[in-house]
Protein backbone atom coordinates (compact mmCIF):
# COMPACT_ATOMS: atom_id res chain seq x y z
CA UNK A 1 0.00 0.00 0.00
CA UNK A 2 1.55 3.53 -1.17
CA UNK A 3 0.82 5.99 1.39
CA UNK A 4 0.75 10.23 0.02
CA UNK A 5 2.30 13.22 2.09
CA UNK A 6 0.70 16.33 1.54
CA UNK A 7 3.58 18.74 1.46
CA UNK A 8 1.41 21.38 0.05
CA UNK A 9 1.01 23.55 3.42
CA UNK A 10 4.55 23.21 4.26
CA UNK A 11 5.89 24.54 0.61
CA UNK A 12 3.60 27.54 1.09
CA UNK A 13 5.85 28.19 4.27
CA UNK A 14 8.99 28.41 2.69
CA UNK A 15 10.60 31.39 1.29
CA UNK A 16 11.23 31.00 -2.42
CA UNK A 17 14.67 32.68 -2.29
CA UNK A 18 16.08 30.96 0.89
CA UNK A 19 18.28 28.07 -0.10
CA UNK A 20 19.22 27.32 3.72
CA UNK A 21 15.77 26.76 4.40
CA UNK A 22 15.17 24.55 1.41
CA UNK A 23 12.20 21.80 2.67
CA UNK A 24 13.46 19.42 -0.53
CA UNK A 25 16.92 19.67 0.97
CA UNK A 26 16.40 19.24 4.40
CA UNK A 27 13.96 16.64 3.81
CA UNK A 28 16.77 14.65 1.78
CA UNK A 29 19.45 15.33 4.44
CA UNK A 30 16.90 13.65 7.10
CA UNK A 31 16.18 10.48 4.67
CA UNK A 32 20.59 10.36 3.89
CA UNK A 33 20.48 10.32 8.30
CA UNK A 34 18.04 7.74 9.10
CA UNK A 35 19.62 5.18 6.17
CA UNK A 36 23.06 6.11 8.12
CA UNK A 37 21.59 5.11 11.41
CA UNK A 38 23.55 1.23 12.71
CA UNK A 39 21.75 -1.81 13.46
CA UNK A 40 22.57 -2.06 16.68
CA UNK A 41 20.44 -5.10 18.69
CA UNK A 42 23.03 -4.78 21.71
CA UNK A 43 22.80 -1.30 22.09
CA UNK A 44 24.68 1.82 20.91
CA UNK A 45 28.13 2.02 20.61
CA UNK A 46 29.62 5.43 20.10
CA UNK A 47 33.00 6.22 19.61
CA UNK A 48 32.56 10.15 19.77
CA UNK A 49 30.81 13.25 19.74
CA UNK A 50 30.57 13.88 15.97
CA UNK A 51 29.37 10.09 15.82
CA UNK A 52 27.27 10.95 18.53
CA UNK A 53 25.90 14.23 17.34
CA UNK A 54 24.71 12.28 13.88
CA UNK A 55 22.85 10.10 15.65
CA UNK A 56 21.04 12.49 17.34
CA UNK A 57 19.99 14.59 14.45
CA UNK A 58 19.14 11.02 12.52
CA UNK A 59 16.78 9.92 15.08
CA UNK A 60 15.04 13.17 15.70
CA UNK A 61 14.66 13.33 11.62
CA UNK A 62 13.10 9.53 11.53
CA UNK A 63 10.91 10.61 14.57
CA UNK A 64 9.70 13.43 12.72
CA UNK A 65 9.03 11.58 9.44
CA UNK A 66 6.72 9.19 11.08
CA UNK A 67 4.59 12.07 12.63
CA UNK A 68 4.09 13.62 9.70
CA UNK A 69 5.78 16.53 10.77
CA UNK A 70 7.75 17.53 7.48
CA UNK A 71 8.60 20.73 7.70
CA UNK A 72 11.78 23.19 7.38
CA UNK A 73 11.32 24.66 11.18
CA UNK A 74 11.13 20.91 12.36
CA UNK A 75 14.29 20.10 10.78
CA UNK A 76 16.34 23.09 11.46
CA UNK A 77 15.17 22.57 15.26
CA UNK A 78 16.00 18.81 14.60
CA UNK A 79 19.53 19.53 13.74
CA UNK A 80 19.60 22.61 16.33
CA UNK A 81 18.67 20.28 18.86
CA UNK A 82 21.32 17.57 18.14
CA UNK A 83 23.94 20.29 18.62
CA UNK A 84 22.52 21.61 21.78
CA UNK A 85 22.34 17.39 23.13
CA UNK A 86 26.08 16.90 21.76
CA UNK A 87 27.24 19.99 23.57
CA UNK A 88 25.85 18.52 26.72
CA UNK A 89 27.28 15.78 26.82
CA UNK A 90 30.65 17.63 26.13
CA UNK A 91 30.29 20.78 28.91
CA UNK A 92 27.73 21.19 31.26
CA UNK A 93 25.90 23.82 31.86
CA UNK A 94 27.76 26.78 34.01
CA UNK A 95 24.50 27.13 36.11
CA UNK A 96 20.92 24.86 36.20
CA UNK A 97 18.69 28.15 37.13
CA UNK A 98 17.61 29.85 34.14
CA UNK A 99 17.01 33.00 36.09
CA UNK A 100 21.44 33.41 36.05
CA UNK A 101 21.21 33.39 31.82
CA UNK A 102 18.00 36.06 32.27
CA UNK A 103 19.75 38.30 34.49
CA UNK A 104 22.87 37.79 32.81
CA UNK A 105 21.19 38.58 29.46
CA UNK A 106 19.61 41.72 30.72
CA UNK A 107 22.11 42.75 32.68
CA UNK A 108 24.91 42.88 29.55
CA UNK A 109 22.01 42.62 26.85
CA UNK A 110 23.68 39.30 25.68
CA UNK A 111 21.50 37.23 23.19
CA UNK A 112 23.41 33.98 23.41
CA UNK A 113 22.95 34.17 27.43
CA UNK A 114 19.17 34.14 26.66
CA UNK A 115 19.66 31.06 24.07
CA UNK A 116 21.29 29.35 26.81
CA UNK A 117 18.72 30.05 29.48
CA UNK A 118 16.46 29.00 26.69
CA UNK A 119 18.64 25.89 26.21
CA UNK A 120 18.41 25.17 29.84
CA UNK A 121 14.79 25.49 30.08
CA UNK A 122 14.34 22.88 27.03
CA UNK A 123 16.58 20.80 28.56
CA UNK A 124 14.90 20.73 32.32
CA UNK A 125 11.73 20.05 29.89
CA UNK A 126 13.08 17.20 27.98
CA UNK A 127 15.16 15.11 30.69
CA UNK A 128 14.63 16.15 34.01
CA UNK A 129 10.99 17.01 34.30
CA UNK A 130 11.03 16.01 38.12
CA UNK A 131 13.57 19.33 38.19
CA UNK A 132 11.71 21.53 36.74
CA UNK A 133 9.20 21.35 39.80
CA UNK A 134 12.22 21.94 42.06
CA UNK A 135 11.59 24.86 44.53
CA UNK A 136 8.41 27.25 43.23
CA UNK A 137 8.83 26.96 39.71
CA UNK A 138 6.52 24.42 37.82
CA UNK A 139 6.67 22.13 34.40
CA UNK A 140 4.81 24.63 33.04
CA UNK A 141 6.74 27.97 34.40
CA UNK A 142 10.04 26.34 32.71
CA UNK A 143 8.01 25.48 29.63
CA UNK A 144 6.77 29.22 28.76
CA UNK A 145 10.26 30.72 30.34
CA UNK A 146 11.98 28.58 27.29
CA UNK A 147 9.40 29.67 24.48
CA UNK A 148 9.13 33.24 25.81
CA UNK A 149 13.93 33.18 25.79
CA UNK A 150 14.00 31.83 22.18
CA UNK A 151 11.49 34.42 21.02
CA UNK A 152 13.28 36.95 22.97
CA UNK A 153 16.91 35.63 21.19
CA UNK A 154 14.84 36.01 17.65
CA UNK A 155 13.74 39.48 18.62
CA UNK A 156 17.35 40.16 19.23
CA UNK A 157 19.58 38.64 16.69
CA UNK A 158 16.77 37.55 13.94
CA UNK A 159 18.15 34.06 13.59
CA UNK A 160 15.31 32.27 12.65
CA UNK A 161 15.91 29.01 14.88
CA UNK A 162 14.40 31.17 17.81
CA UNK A 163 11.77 32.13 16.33
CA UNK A 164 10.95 27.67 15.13
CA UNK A 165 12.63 26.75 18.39
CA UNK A 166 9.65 29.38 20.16
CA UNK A 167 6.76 28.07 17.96
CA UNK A 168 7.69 24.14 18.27
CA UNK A 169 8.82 23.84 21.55
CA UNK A 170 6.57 21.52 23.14
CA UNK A 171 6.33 19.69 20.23
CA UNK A 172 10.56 19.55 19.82
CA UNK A 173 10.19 18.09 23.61
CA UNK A 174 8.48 15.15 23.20
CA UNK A 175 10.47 14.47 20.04
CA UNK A 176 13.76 15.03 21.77
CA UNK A 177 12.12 12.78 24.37
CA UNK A 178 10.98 10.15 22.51
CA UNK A 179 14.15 9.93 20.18
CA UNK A 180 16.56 9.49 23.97
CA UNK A 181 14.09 6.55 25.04
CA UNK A 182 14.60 4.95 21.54
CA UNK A 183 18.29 5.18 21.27
């Protein structure tokens, strides 16, 4: 049985002249990522964090193929999101309360302090949901303090993964989510 994507809404997203942003090309990149994913029935074996940062952006691209969610914000946050795990793994983060990166960002009216407070936020979202009710702050308080940074980093810089990291956030959770349980 042949099954039909309708790509039609997502094509009326894209901007003609932006090559970057091109849905055939990122939709090709996430098909070349999920063929390059191992069998592995013992597990995952890594051997570093380019390896590891592959992997990452190949299962996030197969998880969003199967929900149907083709389009070029959902890939750019795919492969945005693989960077942010890899870095992780490499260097934590200099402080786990979000309001350090807000004050900081204010404070010297830094941008990339703001993406990392957003970072931190997505990450207390994704993996350590029992955190993010640590103290007064709730699931929910650490959910719109992440959406509300990235839009704040877009209004600042106008790189456009704030803005798709803003509008898909809950949605880049679970993904990010499910694609950790099923590595």
């Amino acid at each position: 049985m042949v099954e039909i994507i309708d790509f039609r809404d997502a094509l009326k997203r894209i901007k003609k002249t932006d090559h970057h942003y091109d849905l055939s090309r990122l939709l090709k990149k996430a098909v070349l990522l999920k063929k390059s994913l191992p069998e592995t029935p013992n597990g995952v074996q890594i051997t570093g964090f380019k390896r590891l940062k592959t992997l990452f952006e190949a299962k996030i691209s197969e998880i969003l193929i199967q929900k149907r969610l083709i389009d070029s914000g959902f890939f750019l946050c795919g492969t945005y999101i693989a960077d942010l795990l890899t870095e992780t793994a490499k260097k934590i983060p200099k402080s786990w309360f979000a309001i350090d990166y807000i004050i900081e960002g204010n404070e010297k009216e830094s941008p990339q302090s703001l993406k990392q407070g957003a970072n931190l936020c997505f990450l207390l979202c994704t993996f350590f949901k029992e955190r993010a009710e640590f103290r007064t702050m709730t699931y929910k308080d650490y959910e719109n303090m992440g959406i509300g940074l990235f839009h704040q980093f877009y209004d600042m810089t106008g790189k456009e993964i704030g803005y798709y990291m803003s509008c898909q956030y809950r949605i880049m959770t679970g993904v990010t989510d499910e694609c950790i349980r099923s590595i």
